[in-house]
C-alpha atoms as a PDB file:
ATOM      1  CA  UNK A   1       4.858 -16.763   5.149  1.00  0.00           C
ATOM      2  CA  UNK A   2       1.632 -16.748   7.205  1.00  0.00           C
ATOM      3  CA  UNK A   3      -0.871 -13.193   7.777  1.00  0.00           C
ATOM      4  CA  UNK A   4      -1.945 -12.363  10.867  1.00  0.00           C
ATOM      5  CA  UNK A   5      -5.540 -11.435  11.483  1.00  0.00           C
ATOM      6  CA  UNK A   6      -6.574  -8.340  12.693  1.00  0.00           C
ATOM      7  CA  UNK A   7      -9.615  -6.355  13.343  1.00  0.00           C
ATOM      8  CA  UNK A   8      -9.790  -2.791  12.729  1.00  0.00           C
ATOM      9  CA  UNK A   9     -12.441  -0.692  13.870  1.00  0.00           C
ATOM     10  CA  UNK A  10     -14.690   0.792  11.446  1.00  0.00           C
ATOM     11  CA  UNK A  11     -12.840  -1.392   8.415  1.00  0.00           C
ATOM     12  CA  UNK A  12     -13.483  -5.141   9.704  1.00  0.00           C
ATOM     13  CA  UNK A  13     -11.733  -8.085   9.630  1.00  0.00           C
ATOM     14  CA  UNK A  14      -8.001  -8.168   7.526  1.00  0.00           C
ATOM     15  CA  UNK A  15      -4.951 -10.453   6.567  1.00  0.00           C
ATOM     16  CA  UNK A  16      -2.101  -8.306   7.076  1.00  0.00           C
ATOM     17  CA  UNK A  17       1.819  -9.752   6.228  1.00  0.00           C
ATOM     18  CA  UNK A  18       4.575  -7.447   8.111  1.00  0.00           C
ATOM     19  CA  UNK A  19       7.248  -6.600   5.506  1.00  0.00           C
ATOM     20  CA  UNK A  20      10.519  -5.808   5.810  1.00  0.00           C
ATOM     21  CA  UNK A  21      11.377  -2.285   7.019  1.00  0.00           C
ATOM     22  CA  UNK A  22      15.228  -1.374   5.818  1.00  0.00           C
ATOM     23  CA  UNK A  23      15.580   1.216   3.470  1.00  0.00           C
ATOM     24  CA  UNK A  24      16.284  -0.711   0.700  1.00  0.00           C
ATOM     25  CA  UNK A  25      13.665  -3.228   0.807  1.00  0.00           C
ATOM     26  CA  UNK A  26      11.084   0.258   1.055  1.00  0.00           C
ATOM     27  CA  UNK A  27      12.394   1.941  -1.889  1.00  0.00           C
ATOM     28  CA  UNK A  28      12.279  -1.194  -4.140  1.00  0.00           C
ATOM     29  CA  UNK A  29       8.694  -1.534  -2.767  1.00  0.00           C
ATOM     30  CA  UNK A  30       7.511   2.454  -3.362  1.00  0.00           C
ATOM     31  CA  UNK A  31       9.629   2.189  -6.893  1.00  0.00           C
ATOM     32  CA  UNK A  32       7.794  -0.810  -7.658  1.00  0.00           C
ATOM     33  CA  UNK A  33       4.670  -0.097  -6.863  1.00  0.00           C
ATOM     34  CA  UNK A  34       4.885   4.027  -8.630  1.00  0.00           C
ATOM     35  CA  UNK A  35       7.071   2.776 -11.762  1.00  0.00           C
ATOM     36  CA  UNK A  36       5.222  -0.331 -12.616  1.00  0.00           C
ATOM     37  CA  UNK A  37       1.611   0.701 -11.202  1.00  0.00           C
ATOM     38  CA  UNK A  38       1.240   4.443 -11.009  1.00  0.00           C
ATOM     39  CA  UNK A  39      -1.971   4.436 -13.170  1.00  0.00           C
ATOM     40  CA  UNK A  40      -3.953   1.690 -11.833  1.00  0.00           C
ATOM     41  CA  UNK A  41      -3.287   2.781  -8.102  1.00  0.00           C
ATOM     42  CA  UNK A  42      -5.127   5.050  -5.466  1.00  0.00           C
ATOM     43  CA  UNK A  43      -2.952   6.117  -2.478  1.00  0.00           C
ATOM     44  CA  UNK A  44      -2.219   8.727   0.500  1.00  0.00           C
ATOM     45  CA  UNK A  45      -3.885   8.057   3.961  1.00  0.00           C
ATOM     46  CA  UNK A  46      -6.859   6.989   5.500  1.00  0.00           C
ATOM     47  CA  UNK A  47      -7.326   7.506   8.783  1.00  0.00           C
ATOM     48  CA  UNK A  48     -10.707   7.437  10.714  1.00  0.00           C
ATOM     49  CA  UNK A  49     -12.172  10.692   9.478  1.00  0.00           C
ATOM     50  CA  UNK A  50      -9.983  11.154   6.777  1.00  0.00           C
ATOM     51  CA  UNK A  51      -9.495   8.908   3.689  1.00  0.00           C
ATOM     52  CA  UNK A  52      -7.114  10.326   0.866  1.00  0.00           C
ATOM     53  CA  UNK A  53      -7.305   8.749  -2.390  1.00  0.00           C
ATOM     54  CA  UNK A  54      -4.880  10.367  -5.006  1.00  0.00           C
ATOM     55  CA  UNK A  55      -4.569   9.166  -8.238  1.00  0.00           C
ATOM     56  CA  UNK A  56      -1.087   9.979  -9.817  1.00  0.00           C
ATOM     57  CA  UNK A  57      -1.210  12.491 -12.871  1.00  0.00           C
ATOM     58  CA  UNK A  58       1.379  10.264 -14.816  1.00  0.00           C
ATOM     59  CA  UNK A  59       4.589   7.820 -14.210  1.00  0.00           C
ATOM     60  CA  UNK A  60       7.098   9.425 -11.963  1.00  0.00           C
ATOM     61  CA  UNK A  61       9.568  11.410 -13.436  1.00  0.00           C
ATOM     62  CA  UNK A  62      12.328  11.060 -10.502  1.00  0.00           C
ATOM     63  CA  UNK A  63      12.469   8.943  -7.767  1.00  0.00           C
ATOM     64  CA  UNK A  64      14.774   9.872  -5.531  1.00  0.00           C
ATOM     65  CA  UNK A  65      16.564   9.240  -1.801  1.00  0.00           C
ATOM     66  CA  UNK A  66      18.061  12.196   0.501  1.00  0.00           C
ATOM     67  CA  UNK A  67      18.703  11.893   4.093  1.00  0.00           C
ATOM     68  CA  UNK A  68      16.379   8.693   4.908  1.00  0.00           C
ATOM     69  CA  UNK A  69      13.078  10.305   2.371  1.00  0.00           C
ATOM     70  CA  UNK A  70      12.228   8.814  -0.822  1.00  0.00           C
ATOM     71  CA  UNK A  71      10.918  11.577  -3.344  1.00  0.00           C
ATOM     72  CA  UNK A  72       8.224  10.187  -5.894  1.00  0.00           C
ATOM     73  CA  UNK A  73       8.086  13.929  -8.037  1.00  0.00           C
ATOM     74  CA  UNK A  74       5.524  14.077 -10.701  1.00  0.00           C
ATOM     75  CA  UNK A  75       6.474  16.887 -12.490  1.00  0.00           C
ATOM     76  CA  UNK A  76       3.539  19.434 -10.923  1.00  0.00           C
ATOM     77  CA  UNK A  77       3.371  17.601  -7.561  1.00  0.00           C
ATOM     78  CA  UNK A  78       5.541  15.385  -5.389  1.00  0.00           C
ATOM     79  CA  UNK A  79       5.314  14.021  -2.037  1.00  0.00           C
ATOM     80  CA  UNK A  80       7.971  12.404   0.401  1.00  0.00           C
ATOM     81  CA  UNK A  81       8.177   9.028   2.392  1.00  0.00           C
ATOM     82  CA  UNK A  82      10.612   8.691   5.491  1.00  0.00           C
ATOM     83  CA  UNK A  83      12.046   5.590   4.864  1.00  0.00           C
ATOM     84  CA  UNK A  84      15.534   5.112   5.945  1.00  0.00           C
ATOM     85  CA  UNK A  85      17.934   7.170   8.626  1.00  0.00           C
ATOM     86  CA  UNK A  86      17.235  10.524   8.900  1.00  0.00           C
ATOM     87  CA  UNK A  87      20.138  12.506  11.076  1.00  0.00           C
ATOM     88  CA  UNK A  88      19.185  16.447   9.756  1.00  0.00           C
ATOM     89  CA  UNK A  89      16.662  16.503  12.446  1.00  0.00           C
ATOM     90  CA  UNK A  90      18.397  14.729  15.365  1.00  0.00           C
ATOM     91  CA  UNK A  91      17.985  10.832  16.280  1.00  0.00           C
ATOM     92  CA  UNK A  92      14.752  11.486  18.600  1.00  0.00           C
ATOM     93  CA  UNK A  93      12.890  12.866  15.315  1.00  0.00           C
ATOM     94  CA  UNK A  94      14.600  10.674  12.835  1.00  0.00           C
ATOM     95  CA  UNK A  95      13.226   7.367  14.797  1.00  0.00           C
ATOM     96  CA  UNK A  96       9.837   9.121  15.156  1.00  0.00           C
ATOM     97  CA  UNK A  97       9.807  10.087  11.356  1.00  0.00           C
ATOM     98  CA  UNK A  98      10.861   6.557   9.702  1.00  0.00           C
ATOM     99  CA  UNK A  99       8.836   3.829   8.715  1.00  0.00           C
ATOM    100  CA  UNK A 100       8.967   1.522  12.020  1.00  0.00           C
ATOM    101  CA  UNK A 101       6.084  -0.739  10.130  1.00  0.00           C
ATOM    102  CA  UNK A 102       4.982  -1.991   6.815  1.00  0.00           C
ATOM    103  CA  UNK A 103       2.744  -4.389   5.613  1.00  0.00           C
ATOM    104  CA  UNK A 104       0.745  -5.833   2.763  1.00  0.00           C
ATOM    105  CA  UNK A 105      -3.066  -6.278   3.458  1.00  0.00           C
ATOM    106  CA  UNK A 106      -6.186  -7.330   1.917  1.00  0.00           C
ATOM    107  CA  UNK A 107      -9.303  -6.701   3.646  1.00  0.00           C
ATOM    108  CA  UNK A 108     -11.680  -9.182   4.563  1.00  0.00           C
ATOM    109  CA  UNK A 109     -15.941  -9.329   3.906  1.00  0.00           C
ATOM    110  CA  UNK A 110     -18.281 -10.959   6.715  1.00  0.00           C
ATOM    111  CA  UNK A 111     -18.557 -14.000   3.919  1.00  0.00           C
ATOM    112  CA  UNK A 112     -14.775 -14.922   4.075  1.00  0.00           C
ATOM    113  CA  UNK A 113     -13.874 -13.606   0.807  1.00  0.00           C
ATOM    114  CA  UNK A 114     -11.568 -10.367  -0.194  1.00  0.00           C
ATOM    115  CA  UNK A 115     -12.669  -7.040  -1.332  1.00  0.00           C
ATOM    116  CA  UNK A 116      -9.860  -5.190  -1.297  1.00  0.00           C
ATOM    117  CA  UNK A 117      -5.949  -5.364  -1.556  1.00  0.00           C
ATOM    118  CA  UNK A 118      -3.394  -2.796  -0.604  1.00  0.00           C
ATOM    119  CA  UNK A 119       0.142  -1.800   1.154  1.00  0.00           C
ATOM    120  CA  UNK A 120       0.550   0.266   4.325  1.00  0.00           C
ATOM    121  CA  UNK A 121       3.785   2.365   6.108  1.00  0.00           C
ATOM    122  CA  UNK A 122       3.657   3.899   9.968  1.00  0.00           C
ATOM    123  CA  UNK A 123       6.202   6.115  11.107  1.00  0.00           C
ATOM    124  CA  UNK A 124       7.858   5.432  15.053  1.00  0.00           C
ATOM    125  CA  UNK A 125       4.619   6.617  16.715  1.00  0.00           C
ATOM    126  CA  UNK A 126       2.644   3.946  14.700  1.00  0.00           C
ATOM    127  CA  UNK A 127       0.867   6.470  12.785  1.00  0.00           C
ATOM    128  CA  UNK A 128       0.143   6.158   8.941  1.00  0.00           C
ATOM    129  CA  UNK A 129       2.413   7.405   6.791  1.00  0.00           C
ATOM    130  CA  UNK A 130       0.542   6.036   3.590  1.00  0.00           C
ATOM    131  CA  UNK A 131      -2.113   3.459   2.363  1.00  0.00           C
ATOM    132  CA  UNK A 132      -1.496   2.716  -1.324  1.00  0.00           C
ATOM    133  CA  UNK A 133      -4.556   0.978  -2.767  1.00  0.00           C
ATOM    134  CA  UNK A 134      -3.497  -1.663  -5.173  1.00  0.00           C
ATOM    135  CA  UNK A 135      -6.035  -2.527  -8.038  1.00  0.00           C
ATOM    136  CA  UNK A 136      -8.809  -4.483  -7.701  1.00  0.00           C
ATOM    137  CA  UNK A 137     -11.261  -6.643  -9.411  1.00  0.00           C
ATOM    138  CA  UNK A 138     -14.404  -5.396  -8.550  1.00  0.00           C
ATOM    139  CA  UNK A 139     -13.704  -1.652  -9.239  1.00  0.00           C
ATOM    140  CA  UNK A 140     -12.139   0.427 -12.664  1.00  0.00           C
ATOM    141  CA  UNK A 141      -9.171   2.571 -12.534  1.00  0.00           C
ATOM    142  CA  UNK A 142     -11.959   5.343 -11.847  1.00  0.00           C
ATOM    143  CA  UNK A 143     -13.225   3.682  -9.083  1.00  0.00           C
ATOM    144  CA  UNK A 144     -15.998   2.594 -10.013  1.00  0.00           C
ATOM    145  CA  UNK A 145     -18.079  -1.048  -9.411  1.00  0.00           C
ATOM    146  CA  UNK A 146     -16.683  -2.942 -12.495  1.00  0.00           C
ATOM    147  CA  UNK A 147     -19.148  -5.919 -13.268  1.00  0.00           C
ATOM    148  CA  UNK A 148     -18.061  -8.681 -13.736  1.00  0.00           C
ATOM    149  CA  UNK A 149     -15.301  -8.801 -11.660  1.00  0.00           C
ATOM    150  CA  UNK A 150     -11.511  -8.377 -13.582  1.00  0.00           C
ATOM    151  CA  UNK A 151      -9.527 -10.792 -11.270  1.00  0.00           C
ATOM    152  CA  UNK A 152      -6.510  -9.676 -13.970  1.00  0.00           C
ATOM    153  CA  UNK A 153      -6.520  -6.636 -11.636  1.00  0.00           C
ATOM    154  CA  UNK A 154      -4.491  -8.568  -8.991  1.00  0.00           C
ATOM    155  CA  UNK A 155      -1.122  -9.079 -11.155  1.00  0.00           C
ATOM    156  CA  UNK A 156       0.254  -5.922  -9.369  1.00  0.00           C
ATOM    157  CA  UNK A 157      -0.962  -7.879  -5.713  1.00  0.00           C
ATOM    158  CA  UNK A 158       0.510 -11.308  -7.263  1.00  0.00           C
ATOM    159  CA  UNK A 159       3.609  -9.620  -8.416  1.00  0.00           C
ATOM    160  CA  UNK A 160       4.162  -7.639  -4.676  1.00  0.00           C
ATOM    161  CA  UNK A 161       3.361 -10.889  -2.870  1.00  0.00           C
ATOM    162  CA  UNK A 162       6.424 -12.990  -4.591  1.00  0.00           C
ATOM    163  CA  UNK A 163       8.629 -10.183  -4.900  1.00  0.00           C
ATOM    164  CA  UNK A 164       8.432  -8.819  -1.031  1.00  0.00           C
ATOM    165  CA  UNK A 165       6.938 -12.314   0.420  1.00  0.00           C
ATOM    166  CA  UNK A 166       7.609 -15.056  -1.881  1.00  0.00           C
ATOM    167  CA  UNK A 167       3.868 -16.590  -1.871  1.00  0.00           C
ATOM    168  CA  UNK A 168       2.048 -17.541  -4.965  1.00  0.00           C
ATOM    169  CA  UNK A 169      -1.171 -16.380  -6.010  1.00  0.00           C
ATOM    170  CA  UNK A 170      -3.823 -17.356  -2.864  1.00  0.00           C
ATOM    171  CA  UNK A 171      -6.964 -18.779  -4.863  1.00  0.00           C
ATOM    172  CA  UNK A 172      -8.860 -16.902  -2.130  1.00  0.00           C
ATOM    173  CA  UNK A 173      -8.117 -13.648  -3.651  1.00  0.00           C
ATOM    174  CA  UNK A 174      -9.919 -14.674  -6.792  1.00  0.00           C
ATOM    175  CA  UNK A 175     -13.261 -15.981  -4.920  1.00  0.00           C
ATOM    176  CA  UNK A 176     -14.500 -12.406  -3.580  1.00  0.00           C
ATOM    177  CA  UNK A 177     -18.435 -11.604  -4.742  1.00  0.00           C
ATOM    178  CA  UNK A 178     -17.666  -7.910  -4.641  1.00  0.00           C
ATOM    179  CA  UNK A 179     -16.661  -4.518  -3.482  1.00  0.00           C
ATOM    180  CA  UNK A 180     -17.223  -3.284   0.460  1.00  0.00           C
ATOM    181  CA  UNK A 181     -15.508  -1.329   3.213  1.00  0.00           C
ATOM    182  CA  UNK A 182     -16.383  -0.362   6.901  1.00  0.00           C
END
């Protein structure tokens, strides 16, 4: 399975694979990615303007499905994901609400090699419902530069990428010289 390229203003160049959409592809992905990865991971959205980074407090303690939303609950918090048919609202508002989109991405430096790695879901309108930020070599679960670079941070991108696309681990992934964005 091949990435596209695209180029997103004010993040640069990325390799972005389109994953599956159906509702039970999406909940093995967000149960995968919260069970297995919950405390390596940053997620919620970033937008232009906007970038939220959440860190979850611990592993989920439900996961759950009603009406087309997956719950992830964390005890004190939770947050929901339209992800499969939603009819309580009417079919106009369930199409807008549920992911339309969702891909795997890693984002690209001006030098060719990856900085960072991640997953991202759009609703109907094409507007993000979440950017998870998988872990990555060049920073600590705190975020900050790690030096030298950990490339044992990309099992949870290895493990995503055969699961949900069935490639094996890209040797490009492992030749990045450090941490940027846009």
């Amino acid at each position: 399975m091949s990435y596209t390229v695209v180029e997103e203003p004010g993040s640069g160049t990325q390799h972005v694979w389109a994953l599956p959409t159906d509702e039970q592809t999406l909940l093995s992905l967000v149960t995968d990615i919260f069970e297995k990865h919950w405390e390596h991971i940053w997620f919620g959205v970033i937008i232009q303007g906007a970038a939220w980074e959440v860190a979850a407090p611990n592993a989920p303690e439900r996961i759950s499905m009603y009406d087309g939303y997956v719950t992830v609950d964390f005890g004190r918090w939770h947050f929901h994901l339209c992800i499969g048919e939603h009819t309580a609202s009417g079919p106009e508002l369930g199409r807008i609400r549920r992911c339309a989109r969702a891909e795997m991405y890693r984002s690209i430096r001006a030098d060719g090699s990856p900085s960072s790695w991640g997953v991202r879901l759009f609703n109907g309108r094409d507007e993000q419902l979440m950017t998870v930020l998988l872990p990555n070599p060049f920073l600590t679960d705190r975020q900050q530069i790690q030096s030298p670079p950990d490339f044992e941070r990309l099992a949870a991108w290895d493990e995503l990428r055969a699961t949900y696309l069935g490639l094996e681990p890209d040797p490009l992934d492992r030749s990045g010289k450090g941490f940027g964005h846009g």
